[in-house]
PDBML (XML) file of the C-alpha atoms, coordinates in Angstrom:
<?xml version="1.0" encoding="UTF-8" ?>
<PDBx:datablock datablockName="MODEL"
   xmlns:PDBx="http://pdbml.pdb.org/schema/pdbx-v50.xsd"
   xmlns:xsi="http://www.w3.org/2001/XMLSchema-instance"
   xsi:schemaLocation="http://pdbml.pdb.org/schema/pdbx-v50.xsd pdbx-v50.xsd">
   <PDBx:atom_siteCategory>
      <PDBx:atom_site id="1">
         <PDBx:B_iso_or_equiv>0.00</PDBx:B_iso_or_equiv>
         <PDBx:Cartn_x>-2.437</PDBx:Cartn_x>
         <PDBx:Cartn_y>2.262</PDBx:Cartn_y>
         <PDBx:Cartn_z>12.988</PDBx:Cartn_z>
         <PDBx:auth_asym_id>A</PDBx:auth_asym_id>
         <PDBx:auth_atom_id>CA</PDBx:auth_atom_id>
         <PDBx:auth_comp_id>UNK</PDBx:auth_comp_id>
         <PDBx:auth_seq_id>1</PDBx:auth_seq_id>
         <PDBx:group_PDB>ATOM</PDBx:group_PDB>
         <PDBx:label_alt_id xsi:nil="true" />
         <PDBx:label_asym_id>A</PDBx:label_asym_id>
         <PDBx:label_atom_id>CA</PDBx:label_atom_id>
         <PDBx:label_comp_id>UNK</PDBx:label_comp_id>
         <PDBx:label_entity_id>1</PDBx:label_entity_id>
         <PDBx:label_seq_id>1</PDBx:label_seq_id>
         <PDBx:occupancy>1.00</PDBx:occupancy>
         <PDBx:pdbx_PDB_model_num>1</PDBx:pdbx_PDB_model_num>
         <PDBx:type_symbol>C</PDBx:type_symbol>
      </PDBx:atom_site>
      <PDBx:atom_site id="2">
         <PDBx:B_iso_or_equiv>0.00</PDBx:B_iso_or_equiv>
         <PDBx:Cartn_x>-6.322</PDBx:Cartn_x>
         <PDBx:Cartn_y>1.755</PDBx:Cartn_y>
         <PDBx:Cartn_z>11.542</PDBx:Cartn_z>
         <PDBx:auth_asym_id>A</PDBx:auth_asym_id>
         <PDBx:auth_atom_id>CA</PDBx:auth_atom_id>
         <PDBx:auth_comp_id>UNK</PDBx:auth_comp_id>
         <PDBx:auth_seq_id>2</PDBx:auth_seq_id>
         <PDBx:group_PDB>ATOM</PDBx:group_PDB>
         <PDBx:label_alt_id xsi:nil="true" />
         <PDBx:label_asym_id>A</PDBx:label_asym_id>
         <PDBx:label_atom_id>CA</PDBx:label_atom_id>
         <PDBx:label_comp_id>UNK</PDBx:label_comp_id>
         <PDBx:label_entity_id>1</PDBx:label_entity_id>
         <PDBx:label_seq_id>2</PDBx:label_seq_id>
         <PDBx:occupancy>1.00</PDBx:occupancy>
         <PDBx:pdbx_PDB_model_num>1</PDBx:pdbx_PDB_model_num>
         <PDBx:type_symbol>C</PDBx:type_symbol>
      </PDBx:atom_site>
      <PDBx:atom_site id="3">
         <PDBx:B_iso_or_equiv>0.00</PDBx:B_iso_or_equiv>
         <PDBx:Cartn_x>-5.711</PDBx:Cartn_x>
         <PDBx:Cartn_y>4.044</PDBx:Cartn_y>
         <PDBx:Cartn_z>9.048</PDBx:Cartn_z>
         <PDBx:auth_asym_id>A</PDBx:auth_asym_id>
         <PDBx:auth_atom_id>CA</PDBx:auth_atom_id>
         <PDBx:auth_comp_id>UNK</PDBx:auth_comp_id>
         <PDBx:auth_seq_id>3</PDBx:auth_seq_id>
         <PDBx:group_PDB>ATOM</PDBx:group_PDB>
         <PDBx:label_alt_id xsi:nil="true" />
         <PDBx:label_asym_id>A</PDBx:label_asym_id>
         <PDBx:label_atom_id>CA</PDBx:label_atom_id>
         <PDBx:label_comp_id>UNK</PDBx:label_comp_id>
         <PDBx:label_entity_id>1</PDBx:label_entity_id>
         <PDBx:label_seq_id>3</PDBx:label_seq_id>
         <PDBx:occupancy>1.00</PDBx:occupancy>
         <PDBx:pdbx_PDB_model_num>1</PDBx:pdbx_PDB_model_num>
         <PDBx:type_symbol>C</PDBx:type_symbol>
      </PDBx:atom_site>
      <PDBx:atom_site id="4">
         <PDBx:B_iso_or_equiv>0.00</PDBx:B_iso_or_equiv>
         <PDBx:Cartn_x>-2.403</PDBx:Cartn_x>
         <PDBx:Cartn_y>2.561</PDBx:Cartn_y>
         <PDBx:Cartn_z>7.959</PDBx:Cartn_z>
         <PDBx:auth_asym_id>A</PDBx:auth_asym_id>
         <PDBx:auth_atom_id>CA</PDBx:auth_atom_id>
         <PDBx:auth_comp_id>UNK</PDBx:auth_comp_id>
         <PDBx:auth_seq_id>4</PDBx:auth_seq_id>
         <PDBx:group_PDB>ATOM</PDBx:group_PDB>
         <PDBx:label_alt_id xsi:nil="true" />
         <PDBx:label_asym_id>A</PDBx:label_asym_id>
         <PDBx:label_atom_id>CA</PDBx:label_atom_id>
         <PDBx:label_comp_id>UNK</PDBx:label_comp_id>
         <PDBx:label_entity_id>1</PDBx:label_entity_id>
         <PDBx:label_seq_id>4</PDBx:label_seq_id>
         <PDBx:occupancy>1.00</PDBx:occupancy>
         <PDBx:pdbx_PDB_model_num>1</PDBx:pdbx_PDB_model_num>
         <PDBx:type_symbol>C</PDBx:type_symbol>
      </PDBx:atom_site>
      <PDBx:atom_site id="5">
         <PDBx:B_iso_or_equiv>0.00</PDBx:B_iso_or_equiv>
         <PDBx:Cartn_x>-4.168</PDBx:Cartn_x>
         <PDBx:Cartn_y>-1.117</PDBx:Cartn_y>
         <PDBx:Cartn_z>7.875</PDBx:Cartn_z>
         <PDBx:auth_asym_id>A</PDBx:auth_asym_id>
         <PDBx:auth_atom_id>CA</PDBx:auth_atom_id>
         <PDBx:auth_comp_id>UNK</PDBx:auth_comp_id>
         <PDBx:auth_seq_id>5</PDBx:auth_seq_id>
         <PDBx:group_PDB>ATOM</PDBx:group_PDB>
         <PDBx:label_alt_id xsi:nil="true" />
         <PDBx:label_asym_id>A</PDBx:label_asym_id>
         <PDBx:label_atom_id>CA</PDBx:label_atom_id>
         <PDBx:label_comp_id>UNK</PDBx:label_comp_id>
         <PDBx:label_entity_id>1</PDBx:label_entity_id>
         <PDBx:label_seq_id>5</PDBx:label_seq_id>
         <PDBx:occupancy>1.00</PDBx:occupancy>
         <PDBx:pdbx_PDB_model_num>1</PDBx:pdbx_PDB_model_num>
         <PDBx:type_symbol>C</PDBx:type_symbol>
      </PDBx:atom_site>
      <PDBx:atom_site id="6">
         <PDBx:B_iso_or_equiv>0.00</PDBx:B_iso_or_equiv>
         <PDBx:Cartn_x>-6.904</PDBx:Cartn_x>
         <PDBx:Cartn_y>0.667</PDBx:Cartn_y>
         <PDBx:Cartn_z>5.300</PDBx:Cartn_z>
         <PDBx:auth_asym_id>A</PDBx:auth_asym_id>
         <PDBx:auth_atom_id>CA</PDBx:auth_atom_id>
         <PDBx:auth_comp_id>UNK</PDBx:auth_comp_id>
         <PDBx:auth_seq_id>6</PDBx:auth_seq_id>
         <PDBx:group_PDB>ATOM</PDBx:group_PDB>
         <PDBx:label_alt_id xsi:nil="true" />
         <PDBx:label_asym_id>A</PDBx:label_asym_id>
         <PDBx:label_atom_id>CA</PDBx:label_atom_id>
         <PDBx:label_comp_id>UNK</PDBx:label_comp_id>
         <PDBx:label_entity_id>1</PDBx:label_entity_id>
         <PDBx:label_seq_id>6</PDBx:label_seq_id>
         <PDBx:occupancy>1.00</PDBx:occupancy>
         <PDBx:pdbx_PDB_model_num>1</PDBx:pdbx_PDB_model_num>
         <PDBx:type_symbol>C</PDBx:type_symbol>
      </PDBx:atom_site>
      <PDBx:atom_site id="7">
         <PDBx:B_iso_or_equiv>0.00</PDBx:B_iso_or_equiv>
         <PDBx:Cartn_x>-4.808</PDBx:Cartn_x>
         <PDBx:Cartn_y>2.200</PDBx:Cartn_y>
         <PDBx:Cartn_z>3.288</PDBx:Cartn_z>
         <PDBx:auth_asym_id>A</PDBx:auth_asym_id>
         <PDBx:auth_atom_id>CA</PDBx:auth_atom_id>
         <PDBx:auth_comp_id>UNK</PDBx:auth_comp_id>
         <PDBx:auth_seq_id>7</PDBx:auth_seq_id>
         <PDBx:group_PDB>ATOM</PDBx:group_PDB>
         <PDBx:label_alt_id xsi:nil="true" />
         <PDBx:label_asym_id>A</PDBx:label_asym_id>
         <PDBx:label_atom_id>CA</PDBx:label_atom_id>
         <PDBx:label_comp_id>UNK</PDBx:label_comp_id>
         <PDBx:label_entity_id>1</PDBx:label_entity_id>
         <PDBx:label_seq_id>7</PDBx:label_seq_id>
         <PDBx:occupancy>1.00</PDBx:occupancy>
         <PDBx:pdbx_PDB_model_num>1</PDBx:pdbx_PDB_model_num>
         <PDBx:type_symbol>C</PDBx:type_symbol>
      </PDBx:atom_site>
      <PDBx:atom_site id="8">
         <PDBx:B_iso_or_equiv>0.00</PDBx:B_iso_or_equiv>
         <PDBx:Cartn_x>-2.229</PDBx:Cartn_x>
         <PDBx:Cartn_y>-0.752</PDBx:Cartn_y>
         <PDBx:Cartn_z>3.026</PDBx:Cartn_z>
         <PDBx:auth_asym_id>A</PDBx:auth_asym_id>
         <PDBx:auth_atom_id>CA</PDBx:auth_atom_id>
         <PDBx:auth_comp_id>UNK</PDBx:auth_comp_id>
         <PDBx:auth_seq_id>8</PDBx:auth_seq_id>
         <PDBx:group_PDB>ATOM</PDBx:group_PDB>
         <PDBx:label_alt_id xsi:nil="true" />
         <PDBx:label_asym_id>A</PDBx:label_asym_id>
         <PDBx:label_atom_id>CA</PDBx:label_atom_id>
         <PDBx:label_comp_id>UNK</PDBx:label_comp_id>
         <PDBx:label_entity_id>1</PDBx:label_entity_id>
         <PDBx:label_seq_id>8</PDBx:label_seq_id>
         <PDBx:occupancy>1.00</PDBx:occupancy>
         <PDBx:pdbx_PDB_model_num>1</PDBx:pdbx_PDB_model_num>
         <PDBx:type_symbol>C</PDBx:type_symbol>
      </PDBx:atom_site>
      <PDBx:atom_site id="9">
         <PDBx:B_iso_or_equiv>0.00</PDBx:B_iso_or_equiv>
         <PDBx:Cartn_x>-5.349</PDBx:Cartn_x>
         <PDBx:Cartn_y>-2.886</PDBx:Cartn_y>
         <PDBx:Cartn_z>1.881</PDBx:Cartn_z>
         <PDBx:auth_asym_id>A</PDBx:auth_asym_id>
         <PDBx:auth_atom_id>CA</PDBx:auth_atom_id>
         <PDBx:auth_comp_id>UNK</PDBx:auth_comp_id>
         <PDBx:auth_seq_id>9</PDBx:auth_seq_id>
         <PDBx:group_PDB>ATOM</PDBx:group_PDB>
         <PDBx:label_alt_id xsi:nil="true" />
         <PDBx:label_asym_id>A</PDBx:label_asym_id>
         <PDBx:label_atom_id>CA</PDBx:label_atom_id>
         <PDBx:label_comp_id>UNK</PDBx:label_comp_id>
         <PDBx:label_entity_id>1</PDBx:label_entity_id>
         <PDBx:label_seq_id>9</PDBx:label_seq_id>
         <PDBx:occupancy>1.00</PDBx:occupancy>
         <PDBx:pdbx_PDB_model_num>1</PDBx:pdbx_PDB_model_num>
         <PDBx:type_symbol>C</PDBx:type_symbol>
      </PDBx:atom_site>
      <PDBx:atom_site id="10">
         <PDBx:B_iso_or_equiv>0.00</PDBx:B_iso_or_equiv>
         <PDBx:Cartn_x>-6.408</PDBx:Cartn_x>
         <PDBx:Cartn_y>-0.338</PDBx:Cartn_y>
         <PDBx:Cartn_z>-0.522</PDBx:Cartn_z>
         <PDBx:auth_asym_id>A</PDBx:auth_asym_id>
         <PDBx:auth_atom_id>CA</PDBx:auth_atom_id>
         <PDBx:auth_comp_id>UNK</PDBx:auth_comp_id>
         <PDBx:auth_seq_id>10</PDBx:auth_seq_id>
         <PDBx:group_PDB>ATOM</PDBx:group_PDB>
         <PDBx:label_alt_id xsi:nil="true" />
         <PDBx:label_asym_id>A</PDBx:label_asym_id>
         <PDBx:label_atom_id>CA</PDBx:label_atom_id>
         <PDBx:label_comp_id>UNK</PDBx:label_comp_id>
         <PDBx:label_entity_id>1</PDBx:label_entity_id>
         <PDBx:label_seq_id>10</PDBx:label_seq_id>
         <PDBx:occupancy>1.00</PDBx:occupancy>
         <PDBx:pdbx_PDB_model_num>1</PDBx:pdbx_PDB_model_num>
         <PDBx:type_symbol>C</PDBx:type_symbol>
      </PDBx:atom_site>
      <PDBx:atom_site id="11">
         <PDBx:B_iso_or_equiv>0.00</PDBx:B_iso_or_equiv>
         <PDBx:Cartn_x>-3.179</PDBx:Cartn_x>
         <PDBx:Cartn_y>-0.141</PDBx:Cartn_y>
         <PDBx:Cartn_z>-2.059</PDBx:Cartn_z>
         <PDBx:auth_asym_id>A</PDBx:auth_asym_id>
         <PDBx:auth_atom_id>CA</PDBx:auth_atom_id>
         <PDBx:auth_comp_id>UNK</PDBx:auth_comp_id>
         <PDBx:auth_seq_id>11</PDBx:auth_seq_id>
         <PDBx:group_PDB>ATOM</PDBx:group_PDB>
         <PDBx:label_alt_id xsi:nil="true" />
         <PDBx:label_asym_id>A</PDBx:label_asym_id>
         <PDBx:label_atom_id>CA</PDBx:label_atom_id>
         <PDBx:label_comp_id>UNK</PDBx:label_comp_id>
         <PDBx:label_entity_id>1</PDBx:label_entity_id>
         <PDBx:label_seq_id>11</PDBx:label_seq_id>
         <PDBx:occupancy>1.00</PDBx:occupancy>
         <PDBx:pdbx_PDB_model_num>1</PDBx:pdbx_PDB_model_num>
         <PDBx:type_symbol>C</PDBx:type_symbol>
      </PDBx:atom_site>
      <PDBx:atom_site id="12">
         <PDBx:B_iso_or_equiv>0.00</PDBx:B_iso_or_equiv>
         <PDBx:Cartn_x>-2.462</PDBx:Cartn_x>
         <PDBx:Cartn_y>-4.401</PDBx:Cartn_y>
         <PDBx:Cartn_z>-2.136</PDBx:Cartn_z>
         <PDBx:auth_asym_id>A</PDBx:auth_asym_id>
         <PDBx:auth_atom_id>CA</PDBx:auth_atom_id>
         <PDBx:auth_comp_id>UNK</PDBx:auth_comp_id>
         <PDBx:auth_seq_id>12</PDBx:auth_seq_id>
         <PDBx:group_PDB>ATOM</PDBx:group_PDB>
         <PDBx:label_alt_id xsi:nil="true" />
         <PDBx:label_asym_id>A</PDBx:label_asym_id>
         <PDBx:label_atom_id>CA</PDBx:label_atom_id>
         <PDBx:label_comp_id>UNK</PDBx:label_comp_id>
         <PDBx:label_entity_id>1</PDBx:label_entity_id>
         <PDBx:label_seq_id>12</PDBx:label_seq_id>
         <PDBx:occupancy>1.00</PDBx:occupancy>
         <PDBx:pdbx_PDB_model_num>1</PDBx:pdbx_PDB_model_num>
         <PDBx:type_symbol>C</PDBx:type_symbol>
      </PDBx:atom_site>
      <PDBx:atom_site id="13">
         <PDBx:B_iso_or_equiv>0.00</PDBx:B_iso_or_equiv>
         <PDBx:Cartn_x>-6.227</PDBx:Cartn_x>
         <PDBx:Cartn_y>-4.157</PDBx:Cartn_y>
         <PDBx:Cartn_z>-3.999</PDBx:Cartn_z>
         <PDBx:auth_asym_id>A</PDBx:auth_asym_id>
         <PDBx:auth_atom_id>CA</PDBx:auth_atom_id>
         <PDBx:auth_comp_id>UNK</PDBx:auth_comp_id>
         <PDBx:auth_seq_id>13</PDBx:auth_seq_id>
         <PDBx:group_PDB>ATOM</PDBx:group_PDB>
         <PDBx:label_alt_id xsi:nil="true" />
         <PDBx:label_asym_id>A</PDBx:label_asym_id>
         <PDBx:label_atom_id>CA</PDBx:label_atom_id>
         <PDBx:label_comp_id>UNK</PDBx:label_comp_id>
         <PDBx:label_entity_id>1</PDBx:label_entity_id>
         <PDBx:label_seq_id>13</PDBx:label_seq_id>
         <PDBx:occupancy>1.00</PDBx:occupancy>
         <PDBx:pdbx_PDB_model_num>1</PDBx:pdbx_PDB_model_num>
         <PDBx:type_symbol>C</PDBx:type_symbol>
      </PDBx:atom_site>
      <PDBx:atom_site id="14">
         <PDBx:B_iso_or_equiv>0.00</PDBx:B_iso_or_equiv>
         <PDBx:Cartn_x>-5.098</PDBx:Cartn_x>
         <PDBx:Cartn_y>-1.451</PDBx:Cartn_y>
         <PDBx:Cartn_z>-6.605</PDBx:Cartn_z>
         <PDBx:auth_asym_id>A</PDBx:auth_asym_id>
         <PDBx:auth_atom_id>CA</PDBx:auth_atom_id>
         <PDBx:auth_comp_id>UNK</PDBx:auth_comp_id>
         <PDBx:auth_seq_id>14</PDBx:auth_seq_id>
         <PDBx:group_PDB>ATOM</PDBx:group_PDB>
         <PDBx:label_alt_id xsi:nil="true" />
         <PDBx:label_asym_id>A</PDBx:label_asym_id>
         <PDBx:label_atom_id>CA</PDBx:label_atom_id>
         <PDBx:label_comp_id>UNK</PDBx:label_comp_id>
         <PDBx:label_entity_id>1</PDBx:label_entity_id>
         <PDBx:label_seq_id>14</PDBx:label_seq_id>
         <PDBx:occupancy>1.00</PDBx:occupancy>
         <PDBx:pdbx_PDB_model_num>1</PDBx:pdbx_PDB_model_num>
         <PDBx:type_symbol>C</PDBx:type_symbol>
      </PDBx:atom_site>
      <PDBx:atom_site id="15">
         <PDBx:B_iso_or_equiv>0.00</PDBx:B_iso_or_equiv>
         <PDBx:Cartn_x>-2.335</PDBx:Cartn_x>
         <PDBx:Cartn_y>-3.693</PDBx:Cartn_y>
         <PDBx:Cartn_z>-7.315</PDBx:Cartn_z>
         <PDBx:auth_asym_id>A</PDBx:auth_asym_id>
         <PDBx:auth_atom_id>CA</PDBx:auth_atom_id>
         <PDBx:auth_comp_id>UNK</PDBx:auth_comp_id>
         <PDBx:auth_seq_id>15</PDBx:auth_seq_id>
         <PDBx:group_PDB>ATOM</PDBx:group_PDB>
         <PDBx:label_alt_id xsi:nil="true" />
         <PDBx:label_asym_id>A</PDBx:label_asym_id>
         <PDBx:label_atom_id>CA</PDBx:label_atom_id>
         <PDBx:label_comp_id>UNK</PDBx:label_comp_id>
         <PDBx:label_entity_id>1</PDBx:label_entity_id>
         <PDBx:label_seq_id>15</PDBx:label_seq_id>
         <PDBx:occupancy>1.00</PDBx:occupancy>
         <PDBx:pdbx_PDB_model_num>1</PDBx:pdbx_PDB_model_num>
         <PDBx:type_symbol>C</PDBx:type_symbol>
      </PDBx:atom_site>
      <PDBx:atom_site id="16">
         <PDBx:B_iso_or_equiv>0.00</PDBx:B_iso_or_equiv>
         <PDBx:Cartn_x>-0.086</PDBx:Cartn_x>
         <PDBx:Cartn_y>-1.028</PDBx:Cartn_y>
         <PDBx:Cartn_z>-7.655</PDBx:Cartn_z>
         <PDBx:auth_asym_id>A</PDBx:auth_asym_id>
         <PDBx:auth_atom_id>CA</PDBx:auth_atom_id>
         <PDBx:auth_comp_id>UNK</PDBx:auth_comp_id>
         <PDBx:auth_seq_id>16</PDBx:auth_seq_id>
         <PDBx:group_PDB>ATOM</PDBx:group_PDB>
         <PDBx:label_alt_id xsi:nil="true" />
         <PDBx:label_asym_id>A</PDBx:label_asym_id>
         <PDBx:label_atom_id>CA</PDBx:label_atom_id>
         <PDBx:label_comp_id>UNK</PDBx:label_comp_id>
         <PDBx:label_entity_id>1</PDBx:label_entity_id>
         <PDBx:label_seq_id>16</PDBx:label_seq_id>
         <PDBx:occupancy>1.00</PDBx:occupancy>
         <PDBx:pdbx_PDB_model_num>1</PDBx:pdbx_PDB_model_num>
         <PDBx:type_symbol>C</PDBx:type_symbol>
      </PDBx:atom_site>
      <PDBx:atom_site id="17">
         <PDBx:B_iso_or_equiv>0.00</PDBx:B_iso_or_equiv>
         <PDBx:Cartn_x>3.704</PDBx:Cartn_x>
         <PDBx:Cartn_y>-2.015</PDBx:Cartn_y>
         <PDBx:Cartn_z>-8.658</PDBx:Cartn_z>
         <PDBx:auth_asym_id>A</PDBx:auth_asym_id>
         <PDBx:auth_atom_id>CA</PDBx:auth_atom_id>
         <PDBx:auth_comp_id>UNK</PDBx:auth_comp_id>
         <PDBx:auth_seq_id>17</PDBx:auth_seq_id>
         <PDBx:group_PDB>ATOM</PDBx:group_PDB>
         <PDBx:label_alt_id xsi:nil="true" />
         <PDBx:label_asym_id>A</PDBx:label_asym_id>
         <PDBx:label_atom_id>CA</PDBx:label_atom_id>
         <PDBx:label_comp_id>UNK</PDBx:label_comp_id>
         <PDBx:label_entity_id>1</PDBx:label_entity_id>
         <PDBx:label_seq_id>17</PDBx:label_seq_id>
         <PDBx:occupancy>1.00</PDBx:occupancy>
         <PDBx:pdbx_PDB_model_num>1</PDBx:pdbx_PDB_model_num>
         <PDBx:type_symbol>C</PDBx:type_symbol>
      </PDBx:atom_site>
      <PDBx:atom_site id="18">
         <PDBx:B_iso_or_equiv>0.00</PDBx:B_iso_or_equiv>
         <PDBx:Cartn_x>6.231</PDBx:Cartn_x>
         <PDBx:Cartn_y>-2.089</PDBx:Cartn_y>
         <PDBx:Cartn_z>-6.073</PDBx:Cartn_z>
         <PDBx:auth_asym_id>A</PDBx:auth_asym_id>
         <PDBx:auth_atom_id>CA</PDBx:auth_atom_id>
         <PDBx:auth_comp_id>UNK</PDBx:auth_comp_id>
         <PDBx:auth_seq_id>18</PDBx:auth_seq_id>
         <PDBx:group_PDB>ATOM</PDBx:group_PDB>
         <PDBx:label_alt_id xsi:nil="true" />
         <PDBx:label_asym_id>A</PDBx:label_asym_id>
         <PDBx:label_atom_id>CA</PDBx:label_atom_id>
         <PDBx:label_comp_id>UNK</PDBx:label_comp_id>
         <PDBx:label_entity_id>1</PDBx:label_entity_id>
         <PDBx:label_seq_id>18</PDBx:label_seq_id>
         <PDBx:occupancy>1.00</PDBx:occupancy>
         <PDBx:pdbx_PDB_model_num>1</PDBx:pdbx_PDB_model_num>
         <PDBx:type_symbol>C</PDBx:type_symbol>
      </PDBx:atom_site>
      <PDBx:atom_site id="19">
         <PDBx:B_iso_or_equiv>0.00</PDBx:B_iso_or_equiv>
         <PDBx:Cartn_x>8.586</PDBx:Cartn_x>
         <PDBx:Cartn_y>-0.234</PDBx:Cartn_y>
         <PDBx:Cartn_z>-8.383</PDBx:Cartn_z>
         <PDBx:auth_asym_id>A</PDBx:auth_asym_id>
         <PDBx:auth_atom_id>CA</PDBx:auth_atom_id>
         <PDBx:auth_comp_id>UNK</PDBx:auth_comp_id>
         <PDBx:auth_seq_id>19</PDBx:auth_seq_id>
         <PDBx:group_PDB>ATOM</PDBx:group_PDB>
         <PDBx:label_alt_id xsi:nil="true" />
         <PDBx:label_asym_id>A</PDBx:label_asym_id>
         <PDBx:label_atom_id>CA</PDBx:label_atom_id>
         <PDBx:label_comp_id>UNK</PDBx:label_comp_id>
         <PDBx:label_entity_id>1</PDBx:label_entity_id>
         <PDBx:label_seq_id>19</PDBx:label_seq_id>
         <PDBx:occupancy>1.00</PDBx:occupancy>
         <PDBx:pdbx_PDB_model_num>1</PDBx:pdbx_PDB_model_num>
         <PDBx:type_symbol>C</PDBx:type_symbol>
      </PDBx:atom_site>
      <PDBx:atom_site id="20">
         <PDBx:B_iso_or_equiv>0.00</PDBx:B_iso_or_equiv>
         <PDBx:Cartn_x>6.281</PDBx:Cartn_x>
         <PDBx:Cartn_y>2.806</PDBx:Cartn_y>
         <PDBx:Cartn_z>-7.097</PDBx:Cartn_z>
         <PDBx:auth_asym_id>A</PDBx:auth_asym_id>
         <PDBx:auth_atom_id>CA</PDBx:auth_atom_id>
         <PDBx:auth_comp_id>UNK</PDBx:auth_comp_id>
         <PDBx:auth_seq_id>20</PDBx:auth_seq_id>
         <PDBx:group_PDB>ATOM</PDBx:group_PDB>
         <PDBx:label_alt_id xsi:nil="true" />
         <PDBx:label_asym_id>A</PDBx:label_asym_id>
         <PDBx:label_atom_id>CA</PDBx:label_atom_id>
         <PDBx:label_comp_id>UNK</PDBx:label_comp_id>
         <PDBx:label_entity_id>1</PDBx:label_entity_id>
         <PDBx:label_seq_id>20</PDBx:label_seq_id>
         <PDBx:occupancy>1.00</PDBx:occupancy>
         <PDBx:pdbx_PDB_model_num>1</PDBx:pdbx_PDB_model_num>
         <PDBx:type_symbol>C</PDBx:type_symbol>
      </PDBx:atom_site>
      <PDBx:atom_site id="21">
         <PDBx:B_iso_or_equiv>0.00</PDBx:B_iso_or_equiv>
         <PDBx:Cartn_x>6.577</PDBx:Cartn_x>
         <PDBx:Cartn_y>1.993</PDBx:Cartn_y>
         <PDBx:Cartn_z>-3.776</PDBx:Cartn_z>
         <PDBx:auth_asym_id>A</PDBx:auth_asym_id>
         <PDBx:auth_atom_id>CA</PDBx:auth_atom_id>
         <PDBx:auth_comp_id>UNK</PDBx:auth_comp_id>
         <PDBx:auth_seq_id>21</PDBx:auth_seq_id>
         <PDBx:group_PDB>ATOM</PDBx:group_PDB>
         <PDBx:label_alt_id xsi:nil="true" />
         <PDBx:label_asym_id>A</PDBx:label_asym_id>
         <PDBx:label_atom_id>CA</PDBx:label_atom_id>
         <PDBx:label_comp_id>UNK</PDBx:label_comp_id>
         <PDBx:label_entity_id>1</PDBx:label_entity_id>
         <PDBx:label_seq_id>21</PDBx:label_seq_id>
         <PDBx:occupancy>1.00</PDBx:occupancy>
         <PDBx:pdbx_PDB_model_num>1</PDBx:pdbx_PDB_model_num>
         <PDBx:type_symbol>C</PDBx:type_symbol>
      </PDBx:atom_site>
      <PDBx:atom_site id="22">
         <PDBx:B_iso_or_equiv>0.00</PDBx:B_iso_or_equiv>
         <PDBx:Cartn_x>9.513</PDBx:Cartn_x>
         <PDBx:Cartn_y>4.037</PDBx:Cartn_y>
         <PDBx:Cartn_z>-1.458</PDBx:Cartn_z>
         <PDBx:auth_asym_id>A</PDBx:auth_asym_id>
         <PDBx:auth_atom_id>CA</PDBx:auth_atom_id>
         <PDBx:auth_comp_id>UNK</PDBx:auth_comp_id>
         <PDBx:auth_seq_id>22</PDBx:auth_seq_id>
         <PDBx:group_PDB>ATOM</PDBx:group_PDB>
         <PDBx:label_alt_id xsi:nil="true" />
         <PDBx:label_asym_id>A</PDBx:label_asym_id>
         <PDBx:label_atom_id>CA</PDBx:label_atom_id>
         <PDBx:label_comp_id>UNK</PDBx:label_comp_id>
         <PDBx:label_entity_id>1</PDBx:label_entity_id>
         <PDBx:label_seq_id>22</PDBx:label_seq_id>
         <PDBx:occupancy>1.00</PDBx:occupancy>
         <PDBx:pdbx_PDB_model_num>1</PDBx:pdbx_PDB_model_num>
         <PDBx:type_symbol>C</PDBx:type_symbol>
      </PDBx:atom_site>
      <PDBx:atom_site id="23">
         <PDBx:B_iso_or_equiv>0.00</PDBx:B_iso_or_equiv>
         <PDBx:Cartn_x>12.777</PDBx:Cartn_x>
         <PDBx:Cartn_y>2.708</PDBx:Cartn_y>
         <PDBx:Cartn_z>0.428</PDBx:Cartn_z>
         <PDBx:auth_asym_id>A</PDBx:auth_asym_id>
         <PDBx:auth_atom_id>CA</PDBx:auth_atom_id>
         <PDBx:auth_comp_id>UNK</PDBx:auth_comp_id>
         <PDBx:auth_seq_id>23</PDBx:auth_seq_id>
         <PDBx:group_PDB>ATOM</PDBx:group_PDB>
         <PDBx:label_alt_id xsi:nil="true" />
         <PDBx:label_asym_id>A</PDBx:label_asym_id>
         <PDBx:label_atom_id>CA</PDBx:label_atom_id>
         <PDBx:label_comp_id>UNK</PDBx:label_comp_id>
         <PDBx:label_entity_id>1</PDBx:label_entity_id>
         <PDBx:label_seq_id>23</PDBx:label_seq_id>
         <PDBx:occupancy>1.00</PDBx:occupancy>
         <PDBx:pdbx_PDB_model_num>1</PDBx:pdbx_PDB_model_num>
         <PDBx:type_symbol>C</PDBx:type_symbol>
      </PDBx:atom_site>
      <PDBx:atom_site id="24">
         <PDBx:B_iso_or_equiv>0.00</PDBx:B_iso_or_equiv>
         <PDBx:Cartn_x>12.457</PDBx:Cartn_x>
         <PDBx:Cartn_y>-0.731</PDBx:Cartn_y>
         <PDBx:Cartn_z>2.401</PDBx:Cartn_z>
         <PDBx:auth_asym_id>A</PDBx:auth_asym_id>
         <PDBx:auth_atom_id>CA</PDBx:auth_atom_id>
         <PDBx:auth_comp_id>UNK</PDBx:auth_comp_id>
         <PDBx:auth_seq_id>24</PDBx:auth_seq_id>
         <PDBx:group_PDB>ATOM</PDBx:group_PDB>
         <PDBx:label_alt_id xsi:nil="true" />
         <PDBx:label_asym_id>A</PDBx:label_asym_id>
         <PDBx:label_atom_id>CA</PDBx:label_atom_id>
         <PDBx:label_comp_id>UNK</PDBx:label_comp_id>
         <PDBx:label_entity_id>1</PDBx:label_entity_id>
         <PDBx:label_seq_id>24</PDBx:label_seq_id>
         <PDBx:occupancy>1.00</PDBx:occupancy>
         <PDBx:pdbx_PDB_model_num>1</PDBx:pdbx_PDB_model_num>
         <PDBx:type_symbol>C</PDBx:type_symbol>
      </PDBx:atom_site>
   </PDBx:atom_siteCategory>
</PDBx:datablock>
């Protein structure tokens, strides 16, 4: 669960597109 919080922050701060994000 901490390691999915960092990594979920460090991908909203990439600002990576959604498009390359997986299923809902």
């Amino acid at each position: 669960a901490v390691l999915a919080a960092i990594y979920a922050e460090d991908v909203r701060q990439a600002g990576i597109a959604p498009e390359k994000f997986g299923v809902p």
